[in-house]
Protein backbone atom coordinates (compact mmCIF):
# COMPACT_ATOMS: atom_id res chain seq x y z
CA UNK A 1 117.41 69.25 122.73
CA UNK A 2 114.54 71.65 122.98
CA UNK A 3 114.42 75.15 122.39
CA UNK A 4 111.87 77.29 123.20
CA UNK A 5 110.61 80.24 120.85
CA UNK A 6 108.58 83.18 122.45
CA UNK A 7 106.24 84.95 120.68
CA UNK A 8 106.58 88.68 119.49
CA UNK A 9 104.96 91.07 121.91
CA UNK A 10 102.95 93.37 120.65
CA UNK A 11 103.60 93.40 116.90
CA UNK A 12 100.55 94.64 115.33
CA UNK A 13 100.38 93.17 111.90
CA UNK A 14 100.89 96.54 109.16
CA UNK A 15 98.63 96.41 106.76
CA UNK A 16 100.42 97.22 103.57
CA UNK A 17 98.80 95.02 101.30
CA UNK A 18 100.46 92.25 103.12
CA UNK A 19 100.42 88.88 102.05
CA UNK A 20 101.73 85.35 102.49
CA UNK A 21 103.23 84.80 99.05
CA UNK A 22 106.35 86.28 97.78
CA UNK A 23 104.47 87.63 95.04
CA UNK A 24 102.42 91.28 95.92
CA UNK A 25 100.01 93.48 94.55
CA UNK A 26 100.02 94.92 91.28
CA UNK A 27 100.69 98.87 92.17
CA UNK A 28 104.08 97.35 93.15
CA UNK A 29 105.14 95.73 90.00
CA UNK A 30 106.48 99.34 88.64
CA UNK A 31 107.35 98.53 84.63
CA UNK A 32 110.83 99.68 84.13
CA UNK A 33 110.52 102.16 81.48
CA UNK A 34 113.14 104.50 79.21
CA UNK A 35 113.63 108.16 80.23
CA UNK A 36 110.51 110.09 79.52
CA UNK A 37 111.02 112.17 76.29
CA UNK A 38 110.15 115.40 76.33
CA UNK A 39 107.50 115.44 73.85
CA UNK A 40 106.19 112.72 76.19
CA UNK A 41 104.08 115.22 78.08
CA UNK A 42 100.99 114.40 80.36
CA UNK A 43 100.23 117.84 80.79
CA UNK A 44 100.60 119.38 77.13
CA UNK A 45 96.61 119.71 77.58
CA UNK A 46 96.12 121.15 80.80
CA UNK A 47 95.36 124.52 82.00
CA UNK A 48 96.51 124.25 85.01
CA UNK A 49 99.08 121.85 86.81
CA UNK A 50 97.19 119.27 88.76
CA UNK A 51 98.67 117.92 91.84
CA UNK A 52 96.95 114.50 92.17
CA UNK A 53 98.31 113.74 88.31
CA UNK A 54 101.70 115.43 88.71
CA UNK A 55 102.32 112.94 92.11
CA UNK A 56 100.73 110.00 89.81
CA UNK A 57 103.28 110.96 87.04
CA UNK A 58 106.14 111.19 89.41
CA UNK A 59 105.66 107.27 90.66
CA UNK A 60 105.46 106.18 87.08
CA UNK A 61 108.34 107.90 85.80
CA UNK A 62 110.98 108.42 88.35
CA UNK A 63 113.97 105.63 88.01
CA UNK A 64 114.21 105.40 91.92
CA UNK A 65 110.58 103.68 92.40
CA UNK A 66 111.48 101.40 89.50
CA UNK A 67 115.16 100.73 91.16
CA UNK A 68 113.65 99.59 94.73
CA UNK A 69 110.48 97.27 92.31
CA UNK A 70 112.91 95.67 90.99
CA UNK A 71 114.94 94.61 94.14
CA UNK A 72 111.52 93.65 95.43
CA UNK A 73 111.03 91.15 92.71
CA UNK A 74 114.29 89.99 92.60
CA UNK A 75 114.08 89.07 96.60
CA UNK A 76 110.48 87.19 95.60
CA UNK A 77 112.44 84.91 93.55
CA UNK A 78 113.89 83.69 96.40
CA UNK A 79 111.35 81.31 97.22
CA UNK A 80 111.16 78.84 94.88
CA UNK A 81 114.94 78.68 95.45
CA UNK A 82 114.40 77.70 99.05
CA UNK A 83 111.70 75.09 99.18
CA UNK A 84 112.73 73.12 96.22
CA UNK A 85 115.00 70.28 96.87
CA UNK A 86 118.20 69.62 96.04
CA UNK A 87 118.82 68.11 92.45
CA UNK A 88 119.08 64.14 92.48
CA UNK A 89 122.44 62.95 92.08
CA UNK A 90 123.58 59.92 90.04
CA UNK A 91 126.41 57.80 89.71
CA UNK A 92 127.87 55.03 87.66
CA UNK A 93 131.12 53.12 87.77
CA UNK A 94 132.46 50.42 85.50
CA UNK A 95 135.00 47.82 86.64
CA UNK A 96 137.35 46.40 84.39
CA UNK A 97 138.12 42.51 83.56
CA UNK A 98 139.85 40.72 86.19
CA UNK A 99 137.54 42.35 89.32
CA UNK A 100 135.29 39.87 88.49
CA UNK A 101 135.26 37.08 85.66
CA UNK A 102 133.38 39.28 83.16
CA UNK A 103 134.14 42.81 84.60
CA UNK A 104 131.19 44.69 86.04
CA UNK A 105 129.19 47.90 86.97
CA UNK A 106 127.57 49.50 89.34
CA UNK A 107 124.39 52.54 88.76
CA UNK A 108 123.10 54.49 91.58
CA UNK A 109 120.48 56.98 92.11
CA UNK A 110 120.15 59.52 95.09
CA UNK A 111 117.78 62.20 96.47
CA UNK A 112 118.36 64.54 99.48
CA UNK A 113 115.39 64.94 101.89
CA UNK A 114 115.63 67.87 104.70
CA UNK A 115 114.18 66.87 107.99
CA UNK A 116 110.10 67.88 107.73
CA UNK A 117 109.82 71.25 108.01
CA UNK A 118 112.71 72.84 106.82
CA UNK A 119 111.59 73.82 103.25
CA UNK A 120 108.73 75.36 104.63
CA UNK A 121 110.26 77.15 107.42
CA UNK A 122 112.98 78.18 104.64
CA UNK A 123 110.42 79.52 102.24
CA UNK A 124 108.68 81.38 104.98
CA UNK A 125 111.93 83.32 105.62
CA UNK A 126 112.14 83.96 102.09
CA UNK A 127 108.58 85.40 101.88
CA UNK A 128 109.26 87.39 104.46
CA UNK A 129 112.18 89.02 103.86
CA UNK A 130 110.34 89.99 100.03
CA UNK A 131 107.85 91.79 102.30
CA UNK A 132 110.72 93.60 104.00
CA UNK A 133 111.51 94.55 100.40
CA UNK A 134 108.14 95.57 99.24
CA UNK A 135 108.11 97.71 102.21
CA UNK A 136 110.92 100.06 100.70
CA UNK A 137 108.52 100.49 97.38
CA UNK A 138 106.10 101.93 99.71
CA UNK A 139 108.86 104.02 101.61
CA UNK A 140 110.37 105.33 97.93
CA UNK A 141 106.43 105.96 96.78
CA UNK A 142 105.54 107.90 99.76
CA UNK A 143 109.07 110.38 99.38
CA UNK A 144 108.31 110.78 96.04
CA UNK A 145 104.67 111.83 96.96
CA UNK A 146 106.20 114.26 100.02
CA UNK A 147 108.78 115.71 97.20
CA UNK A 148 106.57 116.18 94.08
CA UNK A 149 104.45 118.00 96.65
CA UNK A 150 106.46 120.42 98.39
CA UNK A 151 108.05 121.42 94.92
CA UNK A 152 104.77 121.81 93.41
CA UNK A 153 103.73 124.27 96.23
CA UNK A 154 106.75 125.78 95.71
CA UNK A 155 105.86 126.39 92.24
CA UNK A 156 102.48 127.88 92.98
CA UNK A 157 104.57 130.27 95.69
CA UNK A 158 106.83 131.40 92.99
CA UNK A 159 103.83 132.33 90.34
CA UNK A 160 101.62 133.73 93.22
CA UNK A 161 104.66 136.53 93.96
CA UNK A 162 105.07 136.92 90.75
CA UNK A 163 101.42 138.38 90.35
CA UNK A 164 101.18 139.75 93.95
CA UNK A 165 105.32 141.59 92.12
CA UNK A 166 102.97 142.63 88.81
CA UNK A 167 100.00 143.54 90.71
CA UNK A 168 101.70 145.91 92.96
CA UNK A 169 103.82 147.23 90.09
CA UNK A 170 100.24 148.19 88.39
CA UNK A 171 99.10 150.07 91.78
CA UNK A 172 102.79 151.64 92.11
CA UNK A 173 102.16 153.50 88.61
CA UNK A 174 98.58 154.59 89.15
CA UNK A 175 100.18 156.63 92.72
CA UNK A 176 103.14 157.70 89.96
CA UNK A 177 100.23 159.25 88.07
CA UNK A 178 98.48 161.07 90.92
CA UNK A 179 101.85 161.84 92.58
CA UNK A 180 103.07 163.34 88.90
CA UNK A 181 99.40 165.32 89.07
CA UNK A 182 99.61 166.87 91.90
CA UNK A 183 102.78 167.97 91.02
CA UNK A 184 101.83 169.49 88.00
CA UNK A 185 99.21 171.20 90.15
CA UNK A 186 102.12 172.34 92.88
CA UNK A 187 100.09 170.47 95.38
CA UNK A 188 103.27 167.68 95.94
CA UNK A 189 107.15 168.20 95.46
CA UNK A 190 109.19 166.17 92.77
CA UNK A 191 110.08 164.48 95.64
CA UNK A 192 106.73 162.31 95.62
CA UNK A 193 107.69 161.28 92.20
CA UNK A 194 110.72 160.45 92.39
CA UNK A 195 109.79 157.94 95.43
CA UNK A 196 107.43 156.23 93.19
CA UNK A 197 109.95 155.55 90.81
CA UNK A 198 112.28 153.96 93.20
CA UNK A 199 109.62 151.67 94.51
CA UNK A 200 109.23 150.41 91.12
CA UNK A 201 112.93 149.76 90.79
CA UNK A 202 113.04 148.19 93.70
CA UNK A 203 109.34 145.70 92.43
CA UNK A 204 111.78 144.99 89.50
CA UNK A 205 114.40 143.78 91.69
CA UNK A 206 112.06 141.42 93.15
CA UNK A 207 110.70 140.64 90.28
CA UNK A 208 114.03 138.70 89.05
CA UNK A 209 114.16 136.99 92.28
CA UNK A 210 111.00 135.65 91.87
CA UNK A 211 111.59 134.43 88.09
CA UNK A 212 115.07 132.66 89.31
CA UNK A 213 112.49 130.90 91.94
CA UNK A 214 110.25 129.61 89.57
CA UNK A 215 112.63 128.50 87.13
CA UNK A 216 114.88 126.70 90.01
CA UNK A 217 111.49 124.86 91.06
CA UNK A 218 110.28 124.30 87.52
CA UNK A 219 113.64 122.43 86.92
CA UNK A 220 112.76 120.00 90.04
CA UNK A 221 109.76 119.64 88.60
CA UNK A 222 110.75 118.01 85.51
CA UNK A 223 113.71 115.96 87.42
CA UNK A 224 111.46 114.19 89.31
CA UNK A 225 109.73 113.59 86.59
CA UNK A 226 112.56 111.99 84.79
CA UNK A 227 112.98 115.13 81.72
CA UNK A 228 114.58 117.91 80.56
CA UNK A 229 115.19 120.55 83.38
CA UNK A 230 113.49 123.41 81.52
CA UNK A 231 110.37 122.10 80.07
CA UNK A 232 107.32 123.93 80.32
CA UNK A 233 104.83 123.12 82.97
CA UNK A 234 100.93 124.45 82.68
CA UNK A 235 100.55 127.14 85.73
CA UNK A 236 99.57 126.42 89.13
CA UNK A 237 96.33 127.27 90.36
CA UNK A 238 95.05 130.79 91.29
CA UNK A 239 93.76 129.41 94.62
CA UNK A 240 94.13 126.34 96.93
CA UNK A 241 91.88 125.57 99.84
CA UNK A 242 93.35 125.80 103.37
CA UNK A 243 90.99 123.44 105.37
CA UNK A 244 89.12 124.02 108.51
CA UNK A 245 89.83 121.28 110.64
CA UNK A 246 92.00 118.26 111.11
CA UNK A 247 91.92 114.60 111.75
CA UNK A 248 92.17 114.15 115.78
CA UNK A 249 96.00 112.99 116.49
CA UNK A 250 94.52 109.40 118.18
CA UNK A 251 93.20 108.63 114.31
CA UNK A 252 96.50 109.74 112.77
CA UNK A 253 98.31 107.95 115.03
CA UNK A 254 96.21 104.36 114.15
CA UNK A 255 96.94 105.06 110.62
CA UNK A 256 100.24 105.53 111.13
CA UNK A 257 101.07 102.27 112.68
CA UNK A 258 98.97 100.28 110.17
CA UNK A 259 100.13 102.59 106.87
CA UNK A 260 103.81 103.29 107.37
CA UNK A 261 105.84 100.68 104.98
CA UNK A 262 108.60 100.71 107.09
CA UNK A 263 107.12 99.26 110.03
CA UNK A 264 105.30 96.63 107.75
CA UNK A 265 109.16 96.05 106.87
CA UNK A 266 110.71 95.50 110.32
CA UNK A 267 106.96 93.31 111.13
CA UNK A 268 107.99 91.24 108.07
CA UNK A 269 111.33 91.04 109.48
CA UNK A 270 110.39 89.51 112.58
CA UNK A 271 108.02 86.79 110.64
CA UNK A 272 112.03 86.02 109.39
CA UNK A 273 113.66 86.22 112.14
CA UNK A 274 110.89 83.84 114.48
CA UNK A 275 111.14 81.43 111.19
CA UNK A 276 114.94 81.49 111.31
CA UNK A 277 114.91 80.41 115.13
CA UNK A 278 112.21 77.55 114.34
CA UNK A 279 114.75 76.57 111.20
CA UNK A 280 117.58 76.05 113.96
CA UNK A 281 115.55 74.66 115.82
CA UNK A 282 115.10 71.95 113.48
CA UNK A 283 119.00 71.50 112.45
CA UNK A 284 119.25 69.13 115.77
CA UNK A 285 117.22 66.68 113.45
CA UNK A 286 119.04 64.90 110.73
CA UNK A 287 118.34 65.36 107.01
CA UNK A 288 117.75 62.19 104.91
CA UNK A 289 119.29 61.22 101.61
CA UNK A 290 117.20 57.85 99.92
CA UNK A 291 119.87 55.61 98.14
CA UNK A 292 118.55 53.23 95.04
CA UNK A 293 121.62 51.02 93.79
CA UNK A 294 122.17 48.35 91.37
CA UNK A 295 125.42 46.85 91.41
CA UNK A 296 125.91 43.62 88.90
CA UNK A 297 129.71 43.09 91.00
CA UNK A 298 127.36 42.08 93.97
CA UNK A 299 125.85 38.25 94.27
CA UNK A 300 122.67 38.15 91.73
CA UNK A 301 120.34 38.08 95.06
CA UNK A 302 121.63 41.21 96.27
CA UNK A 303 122.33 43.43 92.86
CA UNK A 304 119.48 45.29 93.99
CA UNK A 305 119.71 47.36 96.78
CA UNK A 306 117.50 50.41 97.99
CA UNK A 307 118.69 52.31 101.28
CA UNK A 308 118.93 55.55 102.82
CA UNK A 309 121.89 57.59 104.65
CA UNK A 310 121.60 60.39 107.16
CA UNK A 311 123.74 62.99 109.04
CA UNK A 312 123.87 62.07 112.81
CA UNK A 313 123.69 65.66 114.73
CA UNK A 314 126.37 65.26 117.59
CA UNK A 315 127.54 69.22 117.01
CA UNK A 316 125.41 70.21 119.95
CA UNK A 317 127.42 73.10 119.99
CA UNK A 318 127.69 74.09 117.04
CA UNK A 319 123.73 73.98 116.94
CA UNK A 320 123.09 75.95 120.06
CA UNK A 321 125.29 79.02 118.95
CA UNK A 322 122.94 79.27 115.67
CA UNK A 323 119.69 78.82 117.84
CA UNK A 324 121.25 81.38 120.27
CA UNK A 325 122.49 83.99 117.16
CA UNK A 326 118.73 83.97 115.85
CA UNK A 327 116.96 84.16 119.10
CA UNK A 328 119.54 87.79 119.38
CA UNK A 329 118.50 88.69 116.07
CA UNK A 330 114.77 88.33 116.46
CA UNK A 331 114.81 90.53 120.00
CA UNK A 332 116.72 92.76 117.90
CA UNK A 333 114.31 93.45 115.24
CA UNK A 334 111.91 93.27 118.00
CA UNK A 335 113.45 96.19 119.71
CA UNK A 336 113.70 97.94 116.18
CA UNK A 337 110.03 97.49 115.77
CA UNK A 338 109.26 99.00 119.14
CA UNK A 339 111.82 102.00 118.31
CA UNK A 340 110.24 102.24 115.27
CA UNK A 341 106.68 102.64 116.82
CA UNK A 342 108.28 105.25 119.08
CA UNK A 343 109.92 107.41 116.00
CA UNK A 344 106.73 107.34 114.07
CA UNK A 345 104.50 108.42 117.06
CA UNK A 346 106.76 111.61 117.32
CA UNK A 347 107.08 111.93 113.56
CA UNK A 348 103.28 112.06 113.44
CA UNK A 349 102.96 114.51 116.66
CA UNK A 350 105.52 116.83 115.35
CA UNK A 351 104.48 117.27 112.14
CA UNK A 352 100.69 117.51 113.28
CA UNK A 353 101.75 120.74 115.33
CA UNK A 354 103.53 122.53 112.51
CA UNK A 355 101.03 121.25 110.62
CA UNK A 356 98.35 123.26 112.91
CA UNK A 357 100.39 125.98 113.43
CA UNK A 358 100.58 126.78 109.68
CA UNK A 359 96.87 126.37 109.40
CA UNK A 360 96.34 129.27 112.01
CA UNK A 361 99.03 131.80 110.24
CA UNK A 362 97.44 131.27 106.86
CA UNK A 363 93.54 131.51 108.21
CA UNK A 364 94.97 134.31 109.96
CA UNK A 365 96.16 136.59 107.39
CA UNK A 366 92.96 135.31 105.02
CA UNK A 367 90.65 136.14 107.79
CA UNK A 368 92.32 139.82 109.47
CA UNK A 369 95.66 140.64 108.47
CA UNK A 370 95.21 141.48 104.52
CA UNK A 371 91.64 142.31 105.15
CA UNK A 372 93.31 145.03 107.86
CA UNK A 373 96.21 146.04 105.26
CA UNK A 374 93.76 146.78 102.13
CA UNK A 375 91.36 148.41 104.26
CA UNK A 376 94.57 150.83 105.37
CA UNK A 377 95.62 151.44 101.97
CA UNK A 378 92.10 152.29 100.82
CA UNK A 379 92.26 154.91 103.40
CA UNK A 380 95.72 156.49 102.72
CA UNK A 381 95.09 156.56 99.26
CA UNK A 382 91.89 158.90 99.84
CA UNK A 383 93.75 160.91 102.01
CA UNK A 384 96.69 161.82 100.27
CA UNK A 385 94.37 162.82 97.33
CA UNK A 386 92.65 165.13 100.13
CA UNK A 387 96.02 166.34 100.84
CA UNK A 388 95.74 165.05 104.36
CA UNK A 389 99.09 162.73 104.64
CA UNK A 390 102.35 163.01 102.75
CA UNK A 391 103.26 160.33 99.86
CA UNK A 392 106.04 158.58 102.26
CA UNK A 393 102.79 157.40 104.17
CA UNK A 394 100.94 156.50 101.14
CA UNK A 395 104.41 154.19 100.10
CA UNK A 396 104.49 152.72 103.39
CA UNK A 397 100.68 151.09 102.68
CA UNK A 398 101.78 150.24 99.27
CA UNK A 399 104.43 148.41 101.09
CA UNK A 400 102.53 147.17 103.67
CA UNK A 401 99.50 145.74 101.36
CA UNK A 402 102.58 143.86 99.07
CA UNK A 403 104.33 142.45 101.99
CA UNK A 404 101.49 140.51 103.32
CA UNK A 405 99.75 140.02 100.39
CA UNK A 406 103.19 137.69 99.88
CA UNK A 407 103.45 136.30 102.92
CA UNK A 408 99.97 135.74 102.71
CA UNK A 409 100.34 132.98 99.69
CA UNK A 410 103.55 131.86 101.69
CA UNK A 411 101.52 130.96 104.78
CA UNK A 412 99.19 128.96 102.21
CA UNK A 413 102.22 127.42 100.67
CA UNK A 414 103.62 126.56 104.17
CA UNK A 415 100.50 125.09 105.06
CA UNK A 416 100.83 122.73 102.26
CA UNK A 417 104.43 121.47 102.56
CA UNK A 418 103.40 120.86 106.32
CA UNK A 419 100.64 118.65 105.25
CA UNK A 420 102.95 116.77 102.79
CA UNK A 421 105.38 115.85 105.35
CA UNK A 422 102.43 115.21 107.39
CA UNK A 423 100.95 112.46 105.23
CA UNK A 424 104.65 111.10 104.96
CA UNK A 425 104.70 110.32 108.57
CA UNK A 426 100.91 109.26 108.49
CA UNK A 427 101.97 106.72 105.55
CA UNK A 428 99.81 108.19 102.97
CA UNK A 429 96.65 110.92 102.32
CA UNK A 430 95.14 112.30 105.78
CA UNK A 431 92.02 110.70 106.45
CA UNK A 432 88.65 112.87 106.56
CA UNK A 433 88.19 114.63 109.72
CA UNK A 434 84.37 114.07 111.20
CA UNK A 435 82.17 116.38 110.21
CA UNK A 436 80.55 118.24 113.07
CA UNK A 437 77.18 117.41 114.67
C-alpha cells in the first residue's frame, strides 16, 4: 500500500544557525557554571554600566540559558541512539547424552536489519526534533536580552530622577535665599519662605521614592545576573541616544520570520513530523533479521546453516492508523507554523508602533517641551526679583521645570524598553535603517 506525503506549503526555512546534524553551533553549547560569587565582578572596573556587556554577562551567567543548553544537548544525543542497530544476539544450547549417541550442541548468531530507510528516516526525526530544542536556547537568550534591558533602563530612570530630585533641590534653596532676602528687605511676606521650605520637604519625599526604585532595580540587576541582590553596580550613563529613524516595518518583518527561534522550532518540527509520515510509510515493509547457525545435532552436511527471518506485515490496519496519526500531526504543526507567522507579524507591528510612538514623546520634550519649561522659569525667576509676580508663580515654574525634566528621562527610558521588546519580536538587534539620499 502506498501513501502519499505532501509537501509543506510555504515553510520558509528559519535561519537560526540551522543545520543537518544534531550537533549546533558553539554560542549554544552554554558551559554550566557555579553561582557567580560576588567578588566575581565584570564590572568592578567600569565607570559606567555598559549595556552590550551587562546583556553578554546575563547569557553567561543566568542558570535558565544553561537549563534549556543542556536539554538541547541531551535531545542531540538522540541520534546515535536511533540509527544504530540493534545489538546482535547469540545463542547456544547443549543437549545432553541420549539425544544423540554423544550428546550435542547447537551456536547461533543473529543480527536485526530494518527495512532500508528506516535508520535514516529515524535519525532525521531525531535531528530534528534537537533543532526544535536549540530553538528554545535562542527563545531563553533573546528574554534574557529583552529583561537585562528593560531593567537596565530602569536603572538609568531611577539615577536620572535622582539628579533631576538633587538638582531641583539645589534651585529650590537658591529661591529660599532670595525669598528669605526679600524678606529681610520687607519686599515678600514669611509666607514666600515658608513655601520654599515645603517644596523641599516635599523633593525629600521624592527623593526616598526614587532611592527604593533604584535599589528594587539594582536587586534585578544582580538576579539576573546570578548574585547577591545588593551588590554594587557602576552608574548608568548621563545620556543615551534616542535615534532618528527606524527600520521600514517590510525589513523588520523579513527578519522576523528568518530570526525568531521559535519559528525555526515549529520549521524543525515539521522536518519531524514529514520524516515520521515517510517512517510509517515504510513499516508496510518487513524488517530483516540474518540467522548464522551451527548445529553439530544436525547430519554433518547440514551442521552449517546460514538463513534469514522476517516479519510478514498483514496489520494493514494497524499500519494505516499510524500513517494517518502522523499525516494529523504534521498539518498540525503546519497550522502552528502558519499561526505562528501570524502572531509574530502582529508582535512585530505592535511593538513597532509603541515603539514609534515613544520615539515622538521623547524627541518631543528634547526638542520643545523642556526647552519651553526652562525658558519659563528663566523668566519668572527675573520677574519675581523685579517684584513683578508673586513667589506661588515662581514655585509653580520650579514645579513645572522638575516635572518634565522627569518625564523627560522617562520618555527616553520608555523609548528604550519599547525597543527591547521590539528586538524580542524582531528575534534579535534592529537592523540599520538606510541612510537617506
Amino acid at each position: 500500500m502506498q501513501t502519499s506525503i505532501r509537501p509543506v506549503p510555504d515553510v520558509r526555512r528559519v535561519s537560526y544557525d540551522s543545520e543537518q546534524s544534531p550537533a549546533g553551533p558553539d554560542r549554544d553549547r552554554i558551559e554550566p557554571s557555579p553561582a557567580a560569587a560576588d567578588g566575581d565582578d565584570p564590572f568592578a572596573q567600569a565607570t559606567e554600566l555598559p549595556l552590550d556587556q551587562l546583556v553578554a554577562e546575563v547569557e553567561r551567567r543566568n542558570p535558565s540559558l544553561q537549563a534549556v543548553s543542556e536539554a538541547w544537548r541531551a535531545a542531540a544525543q538522540r541520534y546515535p541512539q536511533m540509527v544504530s542497530l540493534e545489538d546482535p544476539m547469540f545463542d547456544w544450547m547443549i543437549a545432553p547424552r541420549g539425544v544423540g549417541p554423544e550428546g550435542g550442541w547447537m551456536i547461533e548468531a543473529s543480527q536485526k536489519l530494518p527495512w532500508a530507510g528506516k535508520r535514516r528516516l529515524r535519525g532525521s526525526i531525531a535531528t530534528a526534533e534537537a533543532d526544535a530544542a536549540r530553538g528554545d536556547i535562542g527563545d531563553t537568550r533573546l528574554m534574557l536580552a529583552e529583561a537585562a534591558k528593560m531593567a537596565y533602563f530602569d536603572y538609568y530612570l531611577a539615577r536620572r530622577q535622582l539628579q533631576v530630585n538633587a538638582d531641583t533641590m539645589q534651585l529650590v534653596r537658591q529661591l529660599r535665599e532670595i525669598a528669605k532676602s526679600k524678606y529681610e528687605a520687607s519686599q515678600a511676606t514669611e509666607q514666600d519662605v515658608l513655601q520654599a521650605d515645603v517644596e523641599l520637604a516635599d523633593l525629600e519625599g521624592r527623593r526616598a521614592e526614587f532611592v527604593r526604585d533604584e535599589r528594587v532595580v539594582t536587586a534585578r540587576i544582580n538576579t539576573l545576573l546570578h548574585r547577591s541582590a545588593d551588590h554594587r553596580l557602576p552608574p548608568p550613563p548621563e545620556q543615551v541616544r534616542v535615534p532618528d529613524s527606524l527600520p521600514p516595518r517590510e525589513t523588520l518583518q523579513e527578519v522576523a520570520v528568518q530570526s525568531r527561534p521559535d519559528l525555526y522550532s515549529v520549521a524543525a518540527r515539521i522536518r519531524a513530523d514529514e520524516a515520521a509520515v515517510a517512517l510509517a510509510c515504510r513499516e508496510y515493509y518487513p524488517d530483516v533479521e540474518i540467522v548464522g547457525k551451527y548445529d553439530t545435532l544436525m547430519p554433518p552436511d547440514m551442521q552449517a546453516q546460514v538463513g534469514m527471518r522476517l516479519n510478514v506485515p498483514l496489520q494493514q490496519a494497524r499500519r494505516q492508523a499510524a500513517v494517518q496519526e502522523a499525516q494529523a500531526r504534521l498539518s498540525q504543526q503546519r497550522a502552528e507554523y502558519a499561526n505562528r507567522r501570524d502572531q509574530v507579524a502582529f508582535e512585530v507591528q505592535a511593538a513597532m508602533v509603541r515603539v514609534s510612538e515613544a520615539q515622538k514623546v521623547a524627541r518631543l520634550y528634547t526638542a520643545r517641551i523642556l526647552p519651553a519649561a526652562e525658558q519659563n522659569l528663566k523668566s519668572a525667576r527675573a520677574n519675581y526679583v523685579a517684584g513683578k509676580v508673586d513667589f506661588l508663580r515662581l514655585v509653580d515654574a520650579e514645579r513645572q521645570i522638575n516635572t518634565e525634566r522627569e518625564r523627560s528621562f522617562q520618555a527616553i527610558a520608555k523609548y528604550h524598553r519599547r525597543a527591547a521588546e521590539l528586538e524580542r519580536a524582531v528575534g534579535g538587534p534592529l537592523p540599520e535603517p538606510a541612510a537617506s539620499p
